[in-house]
C-alpha atoms as a PDB file:
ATOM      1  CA  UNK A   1     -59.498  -6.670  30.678  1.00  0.00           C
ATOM      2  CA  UNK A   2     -60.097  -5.997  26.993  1.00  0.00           C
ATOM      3  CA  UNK A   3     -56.566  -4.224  25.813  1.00  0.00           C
ATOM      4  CA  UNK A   4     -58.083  -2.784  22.883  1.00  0.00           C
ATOM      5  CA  UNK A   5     -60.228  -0.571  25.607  1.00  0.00           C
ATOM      6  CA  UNK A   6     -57.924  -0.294  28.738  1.00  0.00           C
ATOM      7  CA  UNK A   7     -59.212   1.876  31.065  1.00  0.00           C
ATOM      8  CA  UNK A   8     -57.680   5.257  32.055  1.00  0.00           C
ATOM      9  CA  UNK A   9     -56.689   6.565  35.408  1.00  0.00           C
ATOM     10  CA  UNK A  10     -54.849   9.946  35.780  1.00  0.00           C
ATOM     11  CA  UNK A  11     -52.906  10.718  38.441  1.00  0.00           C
ATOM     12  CA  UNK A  12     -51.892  14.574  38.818  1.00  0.00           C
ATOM     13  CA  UNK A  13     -48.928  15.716  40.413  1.00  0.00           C
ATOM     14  CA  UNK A  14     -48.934  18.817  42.268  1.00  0.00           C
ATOM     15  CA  UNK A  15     -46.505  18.746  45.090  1.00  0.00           C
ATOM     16  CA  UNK A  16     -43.436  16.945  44.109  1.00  0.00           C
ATOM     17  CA  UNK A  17     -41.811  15.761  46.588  1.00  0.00           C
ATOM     18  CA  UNK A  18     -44.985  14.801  48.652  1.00  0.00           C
ATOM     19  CA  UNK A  19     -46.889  12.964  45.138  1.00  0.00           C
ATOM     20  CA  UNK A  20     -44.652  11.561  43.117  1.00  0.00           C
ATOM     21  CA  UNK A  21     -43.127   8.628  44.822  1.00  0.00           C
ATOM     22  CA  UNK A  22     -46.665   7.430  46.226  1.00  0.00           C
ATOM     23  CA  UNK A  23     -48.626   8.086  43.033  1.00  0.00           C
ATOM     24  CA  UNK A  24     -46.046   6.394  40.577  1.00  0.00           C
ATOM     25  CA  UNK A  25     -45.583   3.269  42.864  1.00  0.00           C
ATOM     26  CA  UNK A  26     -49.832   2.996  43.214  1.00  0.00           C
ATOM     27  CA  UNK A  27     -49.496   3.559  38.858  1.00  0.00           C
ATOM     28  CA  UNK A  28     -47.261   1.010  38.148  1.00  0.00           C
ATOM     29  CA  UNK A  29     -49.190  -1.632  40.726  1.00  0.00           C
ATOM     30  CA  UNK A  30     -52.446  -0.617  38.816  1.00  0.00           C
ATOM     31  CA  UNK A  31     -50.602  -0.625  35.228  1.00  0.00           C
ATOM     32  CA  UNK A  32     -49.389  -3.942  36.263  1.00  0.00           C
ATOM     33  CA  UNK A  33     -52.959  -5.362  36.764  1.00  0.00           C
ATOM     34  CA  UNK A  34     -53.685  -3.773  33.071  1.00  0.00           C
ATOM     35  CA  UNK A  35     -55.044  -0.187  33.724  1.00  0.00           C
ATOM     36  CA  UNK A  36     -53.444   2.021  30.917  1.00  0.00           C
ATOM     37  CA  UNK A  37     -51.955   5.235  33.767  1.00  0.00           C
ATOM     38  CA  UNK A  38     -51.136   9.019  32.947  1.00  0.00           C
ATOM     39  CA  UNK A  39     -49.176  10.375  35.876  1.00  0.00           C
ATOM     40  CA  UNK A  40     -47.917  13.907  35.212  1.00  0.00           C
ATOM     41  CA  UNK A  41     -47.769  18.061  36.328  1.00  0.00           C
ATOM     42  CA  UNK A  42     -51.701  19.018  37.560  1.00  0.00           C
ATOM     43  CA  UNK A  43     -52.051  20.977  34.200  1.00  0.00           C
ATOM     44  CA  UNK A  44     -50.494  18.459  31.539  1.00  0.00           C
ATOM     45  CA  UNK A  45     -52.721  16.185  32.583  1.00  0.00           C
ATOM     46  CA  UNK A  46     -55.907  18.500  33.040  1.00  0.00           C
ATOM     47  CA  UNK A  47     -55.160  18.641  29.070  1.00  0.00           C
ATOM     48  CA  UNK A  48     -55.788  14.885  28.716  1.00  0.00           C
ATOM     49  CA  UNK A  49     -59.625  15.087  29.763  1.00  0.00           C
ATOM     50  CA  UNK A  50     -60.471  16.082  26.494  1.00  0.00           C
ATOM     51  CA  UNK A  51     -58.891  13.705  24.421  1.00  0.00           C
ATOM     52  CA  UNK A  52     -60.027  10.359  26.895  1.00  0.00           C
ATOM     53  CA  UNK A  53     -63.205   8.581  27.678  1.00  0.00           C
ATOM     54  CA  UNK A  54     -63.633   5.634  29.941  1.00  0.00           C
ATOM     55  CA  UNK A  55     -60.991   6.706  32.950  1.00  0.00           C
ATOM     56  CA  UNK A  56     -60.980   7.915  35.961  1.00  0.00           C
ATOM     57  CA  UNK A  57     -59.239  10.885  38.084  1.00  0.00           C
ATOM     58  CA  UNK A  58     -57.418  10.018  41.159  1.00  0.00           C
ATOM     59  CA  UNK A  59     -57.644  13.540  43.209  1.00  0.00           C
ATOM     60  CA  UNK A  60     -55.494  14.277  46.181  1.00  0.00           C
ATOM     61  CA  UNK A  61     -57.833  16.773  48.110  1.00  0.00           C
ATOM     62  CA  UNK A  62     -61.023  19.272  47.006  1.00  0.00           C
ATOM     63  CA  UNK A  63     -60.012  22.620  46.818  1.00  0.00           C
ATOM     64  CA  UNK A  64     -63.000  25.271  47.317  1.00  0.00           C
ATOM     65  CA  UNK A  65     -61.609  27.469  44.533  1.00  0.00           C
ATOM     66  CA  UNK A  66     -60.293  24.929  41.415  1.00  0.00           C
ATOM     67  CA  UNK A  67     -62.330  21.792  42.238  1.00  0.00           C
ATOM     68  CA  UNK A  68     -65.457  22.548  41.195  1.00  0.00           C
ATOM     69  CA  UNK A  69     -64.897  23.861  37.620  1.00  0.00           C
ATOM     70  CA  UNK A  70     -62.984  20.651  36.819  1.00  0.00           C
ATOM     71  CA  UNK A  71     -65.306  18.015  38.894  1.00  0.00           C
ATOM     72  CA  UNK A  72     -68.197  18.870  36.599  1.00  0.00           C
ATOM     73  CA  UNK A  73     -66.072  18.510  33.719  1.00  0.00           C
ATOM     74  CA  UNK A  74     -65.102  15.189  34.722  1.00  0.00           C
ATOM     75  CA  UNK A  75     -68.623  14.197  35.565  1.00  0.00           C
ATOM     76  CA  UNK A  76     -69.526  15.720  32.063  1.00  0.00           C
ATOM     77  CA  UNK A  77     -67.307  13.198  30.261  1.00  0.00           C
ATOM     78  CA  UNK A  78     -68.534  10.153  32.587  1.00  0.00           C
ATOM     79  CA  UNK A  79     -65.345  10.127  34.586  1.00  0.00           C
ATOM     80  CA  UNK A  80     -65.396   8.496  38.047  1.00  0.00           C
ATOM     81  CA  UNK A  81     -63.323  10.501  40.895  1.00  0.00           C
ATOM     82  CA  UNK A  82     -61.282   8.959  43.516  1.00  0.00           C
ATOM     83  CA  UNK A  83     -60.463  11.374  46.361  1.00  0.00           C
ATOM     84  CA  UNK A  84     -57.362  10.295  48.445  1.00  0.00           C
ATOM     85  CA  UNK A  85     -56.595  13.766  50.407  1.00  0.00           C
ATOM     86  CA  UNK A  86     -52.935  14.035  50.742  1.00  0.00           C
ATOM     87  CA  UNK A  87     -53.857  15.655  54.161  1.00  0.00           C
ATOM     88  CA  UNK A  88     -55.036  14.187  57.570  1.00  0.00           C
ATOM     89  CA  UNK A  89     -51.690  11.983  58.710  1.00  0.00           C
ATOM     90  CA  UNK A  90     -50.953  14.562  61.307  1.00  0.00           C
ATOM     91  CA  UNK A  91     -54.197  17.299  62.764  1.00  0.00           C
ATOM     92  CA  UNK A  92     -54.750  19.891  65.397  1.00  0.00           C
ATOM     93  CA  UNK A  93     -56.647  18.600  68.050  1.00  0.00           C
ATOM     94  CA  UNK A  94     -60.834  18.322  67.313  1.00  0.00           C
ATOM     95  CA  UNK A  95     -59.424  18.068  63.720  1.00  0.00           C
ATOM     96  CA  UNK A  96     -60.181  20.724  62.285  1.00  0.00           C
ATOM     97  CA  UNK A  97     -58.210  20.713  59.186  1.00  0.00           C
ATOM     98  CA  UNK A  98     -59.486  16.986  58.403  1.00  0.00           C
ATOM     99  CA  UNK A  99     -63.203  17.963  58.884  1.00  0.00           C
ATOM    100  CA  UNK A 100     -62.720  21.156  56.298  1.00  0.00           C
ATOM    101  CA  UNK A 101     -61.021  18.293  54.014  1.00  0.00           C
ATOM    102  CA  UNK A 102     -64.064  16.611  53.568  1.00  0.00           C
ATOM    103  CA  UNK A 103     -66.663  19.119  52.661  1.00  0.00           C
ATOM    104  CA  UNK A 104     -70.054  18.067  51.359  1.00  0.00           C
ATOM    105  CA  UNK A 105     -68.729  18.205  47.452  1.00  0.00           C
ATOM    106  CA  UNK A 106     -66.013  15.575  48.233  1.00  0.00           C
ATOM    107  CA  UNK A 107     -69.097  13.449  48.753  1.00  0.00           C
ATOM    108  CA  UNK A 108     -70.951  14.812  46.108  1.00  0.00           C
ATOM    109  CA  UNK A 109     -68.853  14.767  43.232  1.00  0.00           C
ATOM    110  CA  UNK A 110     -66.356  11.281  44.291  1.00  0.00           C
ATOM    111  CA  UNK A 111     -67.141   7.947  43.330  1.00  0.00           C
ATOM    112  CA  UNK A 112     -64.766   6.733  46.276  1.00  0.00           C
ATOM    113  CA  UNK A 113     -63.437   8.460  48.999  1.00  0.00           C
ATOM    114  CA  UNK A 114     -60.400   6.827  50.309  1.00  0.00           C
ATOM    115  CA  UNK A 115     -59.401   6.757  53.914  1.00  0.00           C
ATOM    116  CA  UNK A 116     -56.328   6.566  56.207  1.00  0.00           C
ATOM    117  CA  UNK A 117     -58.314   4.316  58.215  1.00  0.00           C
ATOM    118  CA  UNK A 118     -60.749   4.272  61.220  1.00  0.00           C
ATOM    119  CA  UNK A 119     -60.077   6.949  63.301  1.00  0.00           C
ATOM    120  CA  UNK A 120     -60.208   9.319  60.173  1.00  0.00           C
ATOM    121  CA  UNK A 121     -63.351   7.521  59.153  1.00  0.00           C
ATOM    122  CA  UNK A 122     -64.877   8.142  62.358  1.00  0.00           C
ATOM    123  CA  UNK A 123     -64.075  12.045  62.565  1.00  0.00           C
ATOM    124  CA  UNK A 124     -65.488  12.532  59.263  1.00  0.00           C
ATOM    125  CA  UNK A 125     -68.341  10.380  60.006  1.00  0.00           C
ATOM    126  CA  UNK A 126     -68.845  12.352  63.188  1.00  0.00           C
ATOM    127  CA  UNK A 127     -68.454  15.912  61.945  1.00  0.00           C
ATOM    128  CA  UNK A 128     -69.292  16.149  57.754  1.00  0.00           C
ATOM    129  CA  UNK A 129     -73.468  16.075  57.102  1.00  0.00           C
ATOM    130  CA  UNK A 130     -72.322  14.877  53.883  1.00  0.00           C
ATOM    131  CA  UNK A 131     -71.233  11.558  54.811  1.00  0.00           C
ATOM    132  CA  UNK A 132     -72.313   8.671  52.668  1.00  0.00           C
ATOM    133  CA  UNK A 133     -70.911   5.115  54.049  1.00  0.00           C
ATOM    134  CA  UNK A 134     -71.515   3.637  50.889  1.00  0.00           C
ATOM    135  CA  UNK A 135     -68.720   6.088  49.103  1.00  0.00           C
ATOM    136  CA  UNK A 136     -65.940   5.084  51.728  1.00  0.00           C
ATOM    137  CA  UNK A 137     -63.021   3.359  51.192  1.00  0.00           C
ATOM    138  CA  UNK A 138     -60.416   2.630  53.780  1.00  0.00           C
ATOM    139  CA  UNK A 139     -57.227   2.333  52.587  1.00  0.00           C
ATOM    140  CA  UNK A 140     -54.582   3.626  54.324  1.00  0.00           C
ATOM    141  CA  UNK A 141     -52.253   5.560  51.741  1.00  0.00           C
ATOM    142  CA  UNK A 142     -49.504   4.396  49.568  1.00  0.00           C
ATOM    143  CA  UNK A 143     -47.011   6.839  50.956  1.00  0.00           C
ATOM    144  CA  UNK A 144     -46.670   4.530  54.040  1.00  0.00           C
ATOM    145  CA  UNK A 145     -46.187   1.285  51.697  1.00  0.00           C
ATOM    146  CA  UNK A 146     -43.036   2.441  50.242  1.00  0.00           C
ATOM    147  CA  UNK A 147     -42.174   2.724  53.925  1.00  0.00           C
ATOM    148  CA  UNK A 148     -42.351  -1.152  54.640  1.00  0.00           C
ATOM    149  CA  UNK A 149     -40.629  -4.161  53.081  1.00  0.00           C
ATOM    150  CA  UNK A 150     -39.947  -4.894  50.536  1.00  0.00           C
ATOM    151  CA  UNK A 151     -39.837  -1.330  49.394  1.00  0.00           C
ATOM    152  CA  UNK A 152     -38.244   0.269  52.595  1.00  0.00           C
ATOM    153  CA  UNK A 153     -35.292   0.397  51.003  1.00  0.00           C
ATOM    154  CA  UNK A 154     -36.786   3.192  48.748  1.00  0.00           C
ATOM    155  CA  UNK A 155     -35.684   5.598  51.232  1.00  0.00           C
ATOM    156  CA  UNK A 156     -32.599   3.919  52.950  1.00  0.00           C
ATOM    157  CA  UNK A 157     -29.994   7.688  52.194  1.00  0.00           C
ATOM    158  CA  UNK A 158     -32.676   9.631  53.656  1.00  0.00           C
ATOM    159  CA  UNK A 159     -33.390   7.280  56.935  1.00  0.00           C
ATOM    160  CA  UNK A 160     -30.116   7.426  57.111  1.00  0.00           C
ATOM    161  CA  UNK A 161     -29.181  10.796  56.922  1.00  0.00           C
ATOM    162  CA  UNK A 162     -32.184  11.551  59.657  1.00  0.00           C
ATOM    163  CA  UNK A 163     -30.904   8.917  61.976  1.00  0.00           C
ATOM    164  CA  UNK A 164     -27.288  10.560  61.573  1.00  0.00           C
ATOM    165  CA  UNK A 165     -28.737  14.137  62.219  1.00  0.00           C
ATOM    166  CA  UNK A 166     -31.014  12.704  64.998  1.00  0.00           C
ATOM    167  CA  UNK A 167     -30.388   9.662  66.332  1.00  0.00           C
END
């Protein structure tokens, strides 16, 4: 990788205590392999469109009411979008809430779509008109990383505190 020219990726951070652990661990792997990462508050790093070229925007989930305005800007600066919903570990049966996840823009506008796995690929498959095989990614999702060794011991207090209060 050139390192006059690294390339971008932006992570936003919308929900806390859900994002941040999972999307600073994937930055640092990826900053590690030479990608130059901006992980920060939705809005600070909305700001940082303007001023980048050559990145792209790792997004955790389309929204029908704020995605669209800022997918075309991305796709108006050449960015490439990487959808990994934060949504779809845990659904109400026919999955509803996975199949409105995946909407015919998520296709549309992402460059990948990354994927828990197979069943999830298989509902969506199943269920969104929109579906383009060539777009999909399956992935799992970082979250669940930090939850195996070596990096388990991320969250040894809280296991313990739920094992304490639950057994």
């Amino acid at each position: 990788m050139n390192s006059n020219n690294k390339y971008c990726i932006l992570f936003p951070v919308e929900i806390v205590p859900r994002e941040l652990n999972y999307k600073l661990f994937l930055a640092i792997k990826l900053a590690n392999l030479g990608y130059k990462c901006y992980l920060g508050e939705k809005a600070a790093v909305w700001n940082l469109i303007s001023h980048l070229n050559n990145y792209s925007y790792l997004d955790k989930g389309y929204d029908n009411i704020l995605s669209k305005q800022l997918y075309e800007k991305l796709i108006a600066t050449n960015a490439l979008i990487f959808n990994l919903d934060d949504e779809g570990g845990v659904d109400f049966q026919g999955s509803p809430t996975l199949i409105r996840r995946y909407s015919k823009e998520v296709f549309h506008f992402s460059s990948k779509v990354f994927l828990w796995g197979r069943n999830q690929k298989e509902i969506i498959k199943k269920n969104c008109q929109a579906y383009d095989e060539k777009k999909i990614v399956i992935s799992g999702n970082p979250r669940f990383q930090l939850l195996k060794p070596p990096y388990d011991s991320f969250y040894i207090n809280r296991k313990n505190e739920l094992k304490k209060k639950y057994g």
